[in-house]
Protein backbone atom coordinates (compact mmCIF):
# COMPACT_ATOMS: atom_id res chain seq x y z
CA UNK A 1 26.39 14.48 -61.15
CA UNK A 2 24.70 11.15 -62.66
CA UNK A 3 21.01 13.24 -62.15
CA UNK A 4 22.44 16.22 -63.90
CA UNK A 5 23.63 14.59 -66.92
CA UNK A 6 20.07 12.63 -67.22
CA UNK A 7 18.53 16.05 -66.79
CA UNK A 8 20.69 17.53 -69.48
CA UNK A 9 20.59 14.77 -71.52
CA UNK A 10 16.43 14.97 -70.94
CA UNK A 11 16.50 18.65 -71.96
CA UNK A 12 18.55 18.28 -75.25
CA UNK A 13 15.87 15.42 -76.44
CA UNK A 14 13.14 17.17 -75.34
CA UNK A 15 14.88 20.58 -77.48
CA UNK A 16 15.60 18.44 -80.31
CA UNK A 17 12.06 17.43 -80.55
CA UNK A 18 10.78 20.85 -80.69
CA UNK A 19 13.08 21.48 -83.53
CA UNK A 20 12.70 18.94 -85.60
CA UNK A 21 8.64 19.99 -85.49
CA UNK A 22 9.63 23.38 -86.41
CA UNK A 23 6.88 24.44 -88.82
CA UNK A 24 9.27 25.10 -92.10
CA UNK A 25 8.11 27.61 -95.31
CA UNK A 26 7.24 26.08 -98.68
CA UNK A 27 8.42 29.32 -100.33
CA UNK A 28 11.38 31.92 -98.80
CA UNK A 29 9.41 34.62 -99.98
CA UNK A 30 5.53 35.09 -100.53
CA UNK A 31 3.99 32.31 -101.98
CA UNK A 32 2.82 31.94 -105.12
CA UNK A 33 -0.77 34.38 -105.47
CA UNK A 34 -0.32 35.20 -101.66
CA UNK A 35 -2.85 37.79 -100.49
CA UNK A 36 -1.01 39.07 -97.34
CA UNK A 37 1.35 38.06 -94.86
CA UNK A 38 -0.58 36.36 -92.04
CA UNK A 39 -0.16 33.18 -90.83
CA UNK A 40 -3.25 31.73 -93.02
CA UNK A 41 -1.64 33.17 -96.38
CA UNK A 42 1.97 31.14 -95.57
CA UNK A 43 1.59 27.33 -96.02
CA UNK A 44 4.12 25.50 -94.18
CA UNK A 45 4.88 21.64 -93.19
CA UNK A 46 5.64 20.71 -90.21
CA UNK A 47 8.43 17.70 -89.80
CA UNK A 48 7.82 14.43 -87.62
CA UNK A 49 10.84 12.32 -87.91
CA UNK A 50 11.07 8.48 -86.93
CA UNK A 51 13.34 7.68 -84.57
CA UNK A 52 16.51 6.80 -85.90
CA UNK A 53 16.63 3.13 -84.31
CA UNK A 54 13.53 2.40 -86.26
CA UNK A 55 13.32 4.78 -89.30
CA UNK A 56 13.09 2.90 -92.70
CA UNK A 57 13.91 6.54 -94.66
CA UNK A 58 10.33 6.24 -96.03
CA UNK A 59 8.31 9.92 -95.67
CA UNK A 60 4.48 10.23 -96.15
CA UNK A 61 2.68 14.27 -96.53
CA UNK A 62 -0.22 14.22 -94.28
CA UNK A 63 -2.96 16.56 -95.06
CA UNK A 64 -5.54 17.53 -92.61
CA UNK A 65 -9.35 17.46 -93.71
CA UNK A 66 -11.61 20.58 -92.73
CA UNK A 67 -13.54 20.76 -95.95
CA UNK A 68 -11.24 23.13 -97.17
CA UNK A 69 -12.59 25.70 -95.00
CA UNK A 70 -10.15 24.95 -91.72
CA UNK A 71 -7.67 22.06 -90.90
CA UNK A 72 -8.07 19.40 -88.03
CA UNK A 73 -4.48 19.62 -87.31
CA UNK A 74 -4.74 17.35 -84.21
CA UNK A 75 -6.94 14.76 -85.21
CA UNK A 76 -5.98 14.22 -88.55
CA UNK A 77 -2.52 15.93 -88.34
CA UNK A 78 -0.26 15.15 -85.50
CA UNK A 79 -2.00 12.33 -84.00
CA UNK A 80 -1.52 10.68 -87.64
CA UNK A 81 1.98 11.93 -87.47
CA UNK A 82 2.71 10.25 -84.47
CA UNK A 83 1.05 7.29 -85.80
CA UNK A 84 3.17 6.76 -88.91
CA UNK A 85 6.16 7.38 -86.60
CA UNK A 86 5.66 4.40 -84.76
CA UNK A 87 6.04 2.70 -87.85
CA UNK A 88 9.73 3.99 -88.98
CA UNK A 89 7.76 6.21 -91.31
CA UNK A 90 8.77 10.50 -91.09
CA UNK A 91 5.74 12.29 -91.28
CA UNK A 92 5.64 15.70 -92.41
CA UNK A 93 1.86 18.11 -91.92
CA UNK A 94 1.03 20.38 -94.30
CA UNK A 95 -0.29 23.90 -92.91
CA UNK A 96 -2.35 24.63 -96.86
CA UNK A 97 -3.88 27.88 -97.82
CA UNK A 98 -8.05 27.64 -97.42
CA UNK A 99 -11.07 29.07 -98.37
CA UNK A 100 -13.08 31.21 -99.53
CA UNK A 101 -9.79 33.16 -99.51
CA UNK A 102 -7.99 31.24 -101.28
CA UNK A 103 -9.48 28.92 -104.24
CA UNK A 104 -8.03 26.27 -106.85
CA UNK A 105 -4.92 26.13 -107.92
CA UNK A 106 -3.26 27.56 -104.91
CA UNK A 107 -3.98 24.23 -102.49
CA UNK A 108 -2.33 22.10 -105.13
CA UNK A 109 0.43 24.59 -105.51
CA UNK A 110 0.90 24.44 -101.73
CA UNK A 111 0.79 20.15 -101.78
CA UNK A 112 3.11 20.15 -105.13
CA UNK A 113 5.93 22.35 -103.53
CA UNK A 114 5.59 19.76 -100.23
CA UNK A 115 5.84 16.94 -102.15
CA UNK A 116 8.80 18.52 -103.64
CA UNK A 117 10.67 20.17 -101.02
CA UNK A 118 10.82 16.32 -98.83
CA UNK A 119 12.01 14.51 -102.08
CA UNK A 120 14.53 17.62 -102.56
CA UNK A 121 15.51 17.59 -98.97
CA UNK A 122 15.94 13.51 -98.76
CA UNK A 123 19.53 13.45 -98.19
CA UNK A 124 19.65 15.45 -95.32
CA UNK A 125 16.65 14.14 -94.46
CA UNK A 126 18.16 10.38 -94.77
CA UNK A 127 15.27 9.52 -96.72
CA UNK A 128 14.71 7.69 -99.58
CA UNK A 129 13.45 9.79 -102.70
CA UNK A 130 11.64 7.19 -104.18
CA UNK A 131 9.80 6.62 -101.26
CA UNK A 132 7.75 9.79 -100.45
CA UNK A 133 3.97 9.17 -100.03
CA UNK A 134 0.91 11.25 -99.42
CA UNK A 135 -1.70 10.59 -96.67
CA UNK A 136 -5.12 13.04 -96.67
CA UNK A 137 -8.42 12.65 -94.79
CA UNK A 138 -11.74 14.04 -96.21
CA UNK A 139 -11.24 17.38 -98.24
CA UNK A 140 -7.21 16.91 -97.63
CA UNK A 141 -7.91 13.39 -99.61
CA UNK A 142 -9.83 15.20 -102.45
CA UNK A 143 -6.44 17.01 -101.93
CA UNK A 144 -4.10 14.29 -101.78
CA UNK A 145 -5.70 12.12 -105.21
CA UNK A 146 -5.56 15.85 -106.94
CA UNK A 147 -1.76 15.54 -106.41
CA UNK A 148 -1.83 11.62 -107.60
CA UNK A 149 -3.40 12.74 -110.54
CA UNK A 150 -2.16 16.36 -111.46
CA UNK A 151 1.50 15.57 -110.55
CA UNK A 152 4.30 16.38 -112.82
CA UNK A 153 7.89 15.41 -112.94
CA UNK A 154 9.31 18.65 -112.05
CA UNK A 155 11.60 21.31 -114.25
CA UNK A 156 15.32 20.41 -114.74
CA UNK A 157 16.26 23.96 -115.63
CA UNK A 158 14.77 25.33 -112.65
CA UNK A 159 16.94 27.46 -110.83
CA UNK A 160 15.35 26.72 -107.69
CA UNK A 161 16.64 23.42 -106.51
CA UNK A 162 12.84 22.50 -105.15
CA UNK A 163 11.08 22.87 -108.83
CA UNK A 164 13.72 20.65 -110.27
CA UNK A 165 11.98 17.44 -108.18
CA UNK A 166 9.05 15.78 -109.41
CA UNK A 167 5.29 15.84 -107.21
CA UNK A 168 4.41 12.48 -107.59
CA UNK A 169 3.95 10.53 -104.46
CA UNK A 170 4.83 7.12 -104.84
CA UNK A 171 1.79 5.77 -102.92
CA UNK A 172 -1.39 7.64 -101.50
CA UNK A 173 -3.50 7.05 -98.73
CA UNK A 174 -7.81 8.75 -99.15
CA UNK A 175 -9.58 8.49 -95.54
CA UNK A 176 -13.27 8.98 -95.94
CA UNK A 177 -11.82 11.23 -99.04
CA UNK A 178 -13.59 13.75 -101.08
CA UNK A 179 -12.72 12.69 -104.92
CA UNK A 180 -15.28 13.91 -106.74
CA UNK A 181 -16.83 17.44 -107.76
CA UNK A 182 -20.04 16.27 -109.49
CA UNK A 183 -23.12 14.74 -107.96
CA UNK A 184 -21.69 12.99 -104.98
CA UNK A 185 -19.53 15.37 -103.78
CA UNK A 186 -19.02 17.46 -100.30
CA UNK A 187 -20.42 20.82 -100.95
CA UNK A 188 -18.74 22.88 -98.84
CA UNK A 189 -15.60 21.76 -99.88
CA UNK A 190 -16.41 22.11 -103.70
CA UNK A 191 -17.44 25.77 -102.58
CA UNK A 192 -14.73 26.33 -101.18
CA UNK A 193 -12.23 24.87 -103.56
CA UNK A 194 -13.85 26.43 -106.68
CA UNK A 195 -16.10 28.91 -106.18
CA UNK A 196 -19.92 29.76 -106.05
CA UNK A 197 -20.36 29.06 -110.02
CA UNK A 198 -17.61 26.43 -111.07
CA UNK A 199 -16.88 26.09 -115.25
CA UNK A 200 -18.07 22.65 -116.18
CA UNK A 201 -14.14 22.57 -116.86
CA UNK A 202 -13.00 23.35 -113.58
CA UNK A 203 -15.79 20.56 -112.47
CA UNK A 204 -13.85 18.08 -114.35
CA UNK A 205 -10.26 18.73 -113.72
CA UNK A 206 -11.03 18.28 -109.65
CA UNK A 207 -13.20 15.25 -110.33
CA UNK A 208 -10.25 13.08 -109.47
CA UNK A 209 -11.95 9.75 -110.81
CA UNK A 210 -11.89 11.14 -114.03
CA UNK A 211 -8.45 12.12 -114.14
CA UNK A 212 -6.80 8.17 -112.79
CA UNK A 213 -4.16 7.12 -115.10
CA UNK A 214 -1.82 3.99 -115.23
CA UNK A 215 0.67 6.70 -113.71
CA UNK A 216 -1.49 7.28 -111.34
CA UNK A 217 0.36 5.55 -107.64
CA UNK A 218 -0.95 2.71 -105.90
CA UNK A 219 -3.82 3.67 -103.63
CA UNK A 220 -5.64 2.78 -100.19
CA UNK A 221 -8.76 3.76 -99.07
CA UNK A 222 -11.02 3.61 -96.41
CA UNK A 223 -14.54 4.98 -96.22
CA UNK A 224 -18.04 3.78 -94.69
CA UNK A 225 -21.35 2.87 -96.39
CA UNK A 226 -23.40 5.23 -93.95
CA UNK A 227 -20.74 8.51 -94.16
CA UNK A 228 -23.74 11.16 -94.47
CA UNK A 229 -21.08 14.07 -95.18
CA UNK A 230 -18.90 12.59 -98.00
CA UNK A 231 -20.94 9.92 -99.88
CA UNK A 232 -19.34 6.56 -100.17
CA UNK A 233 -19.83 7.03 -104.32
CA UNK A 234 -16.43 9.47 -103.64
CA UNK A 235 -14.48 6.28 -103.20
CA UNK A 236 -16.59 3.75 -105.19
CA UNK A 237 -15.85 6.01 -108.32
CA UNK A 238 -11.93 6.28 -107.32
CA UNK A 239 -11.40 2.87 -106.65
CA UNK A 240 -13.22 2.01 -110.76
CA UNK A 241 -10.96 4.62 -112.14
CA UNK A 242 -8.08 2.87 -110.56
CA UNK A 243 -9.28 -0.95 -111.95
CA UNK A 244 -10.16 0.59 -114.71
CA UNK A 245 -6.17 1.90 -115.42
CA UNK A 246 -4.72 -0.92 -113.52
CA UNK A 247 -3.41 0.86 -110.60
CA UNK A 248 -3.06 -1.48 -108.04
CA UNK A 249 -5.16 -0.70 -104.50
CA UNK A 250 -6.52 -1.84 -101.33
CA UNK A 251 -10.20 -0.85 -100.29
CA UNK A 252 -11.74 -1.02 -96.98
CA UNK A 253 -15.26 -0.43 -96.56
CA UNK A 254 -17.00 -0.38 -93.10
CA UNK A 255 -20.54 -0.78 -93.18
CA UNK A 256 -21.16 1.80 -90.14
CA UNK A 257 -19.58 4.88 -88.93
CA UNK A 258 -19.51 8.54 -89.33
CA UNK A 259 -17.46 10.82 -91.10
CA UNK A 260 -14.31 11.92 -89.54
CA UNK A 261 -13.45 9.63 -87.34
CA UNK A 262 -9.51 10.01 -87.73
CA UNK A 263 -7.32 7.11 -85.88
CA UNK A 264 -10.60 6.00 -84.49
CA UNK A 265 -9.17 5.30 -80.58
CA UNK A 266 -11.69 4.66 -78.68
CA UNK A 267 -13.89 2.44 -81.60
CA UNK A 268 -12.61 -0.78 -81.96
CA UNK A 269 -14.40 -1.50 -84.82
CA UNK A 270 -13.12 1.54 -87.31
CA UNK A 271 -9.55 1.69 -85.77
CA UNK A 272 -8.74 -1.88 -87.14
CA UNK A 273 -8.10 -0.02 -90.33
CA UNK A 274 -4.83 1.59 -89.03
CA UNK A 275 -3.33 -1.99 -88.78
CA UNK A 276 -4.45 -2.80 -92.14
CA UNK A 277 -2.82 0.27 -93.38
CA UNK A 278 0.29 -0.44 -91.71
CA UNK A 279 0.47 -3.99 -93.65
CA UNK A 280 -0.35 -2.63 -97.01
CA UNK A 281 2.60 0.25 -96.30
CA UNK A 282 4.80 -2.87 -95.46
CA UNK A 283 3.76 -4.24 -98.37
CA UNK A 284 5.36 -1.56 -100.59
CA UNK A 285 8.65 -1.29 -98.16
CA UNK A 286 7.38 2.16 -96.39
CA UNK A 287 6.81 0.49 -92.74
CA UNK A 288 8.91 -1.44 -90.63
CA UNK A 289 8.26 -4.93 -90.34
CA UNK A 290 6.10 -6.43 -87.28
């Protein structure tokens, strides 16, 4: 009977863990400029909660890098999930809309609406609305500091319930992130995000260094001084906009290493900067303490 109930028991956690990492809809119906009805033209997050005993009700939006062309959902999606879970933090992955399909605005669209539905969904969530930060690696931190700079606080008359919430994440995290769309930046992604022939407008608004504000959220960032993929300027020019406006941040810059290196296991020399990132999260009351 006893080996029963444990294999019940066993089932029902195992069956609660697939739910909770349900993949869930931004949108009921078609997104906004959808182009079909495949699984590439509805963006989705995907829910990792922390385990009650240890939760803190702080959430953080992870978006996978893949120079906006694909997403490295493991690497820099549920690994990092699991990650911020040991830490009391609820991750949730973001499943955005790519290129050359689909251009600018419709990945900010898809981060906004995230950003929105968690802080919406907090209650029943049990998390804390005031506590809802954003996490992106390569092009999904060029995608993460758009959001920290083209937020907005959200329409009170909105009859949907989701577009009444603001976008702002209270805190970001760039890994080895694209920011800018002028000389330093990632090409493919810039491609892919705006086209073949960009406006010198649309070059601007998606330079994210020139778009920092003192509203902008507190920031880390990690990147290395010999990343021959996304140049290290990307974060150099962030981190100046963010002096420059007095947002407060935390910079960690390795001297060796390649791009896209994620968690970094098995390299004991780039993986220290998980720990670092879990101190500056305690910092602002997102992690659990050590």
């Amino acid at each position: 009977m006893m080996k029963f109930l444990l294999l019940i028991s066993f089932i029902f956690l195992i069956s609660a863990n697939f739910m909770a990492q349900t993949p869930l809809r931004l949108w009921n119906e078609d997104a906004p400029n959808a182009l079909g009805k495949e699984a590439a033209d509805i963006p989705e997050i995907k829910p990792f909660p922390a385990a009650k005993e240890k939760a803190t009700g702080a959430a953080i939006l992870v978006l996978p890098g893949g120079g906006y062309g694909h997403l490295s959902e493991i690497k820099e999606g549920s690994a990092v999930a699991e990650w911020l879970n040991s830490l009391g933090i609820s991750a949730f992955v973001l499943k955005y809309r790519l290129g050359p399909k689909y251009g600018q605005p419709n990945q900010l669209l898809d981060a906004a609406r995230a950003l929105r539905t968690i802080r919406a969904r907090a209650k029943e969530w049990n998390l804390d609305e005031k506590r809802i930060g954003i996490l992106g690696f390569s092009a999904g931190g060029h995608l993460a500091s758009t959001l920290s700079t083209h937020f907005d606080a959200g329409k009170p008359d909105a009859k949907d319930e989701i577009e009444r919430a603001s976008s702002r994440p209270d805190l970001q995290i760039l890994i080895y992130p694209v920011i800018t769309m002028g000389e330093f930046t990632h090409q493919g992604s810039k491609k892919n995000l705006l086209g073949e022939n960009p406006s010198a407008e649309l070059v601007q608004k998606y330079s994210n260094e020139l778009q920092v504000t003192k509203e902008t959220p507190p920031a880390f960032l990690v990147h290395t001084m010999n990343d021959t993929a996304v140049p290290v300027e990307n974060s150099l020019q962030f981190v100046a906009g963010l002096r420059k406006n007095g947002v407060p941040f935390e910079f960690h810059l390795y001297e060796q290493g390649p791009h896209g290196f994620g968690l970094a296991p098995t390299n004991p020399y780039l993986n220290s900067w998980a720990e670092r990132c879990a101190d500056w999260l305690r910092l602002h009351n997102f992690a659990a303490k050590k």
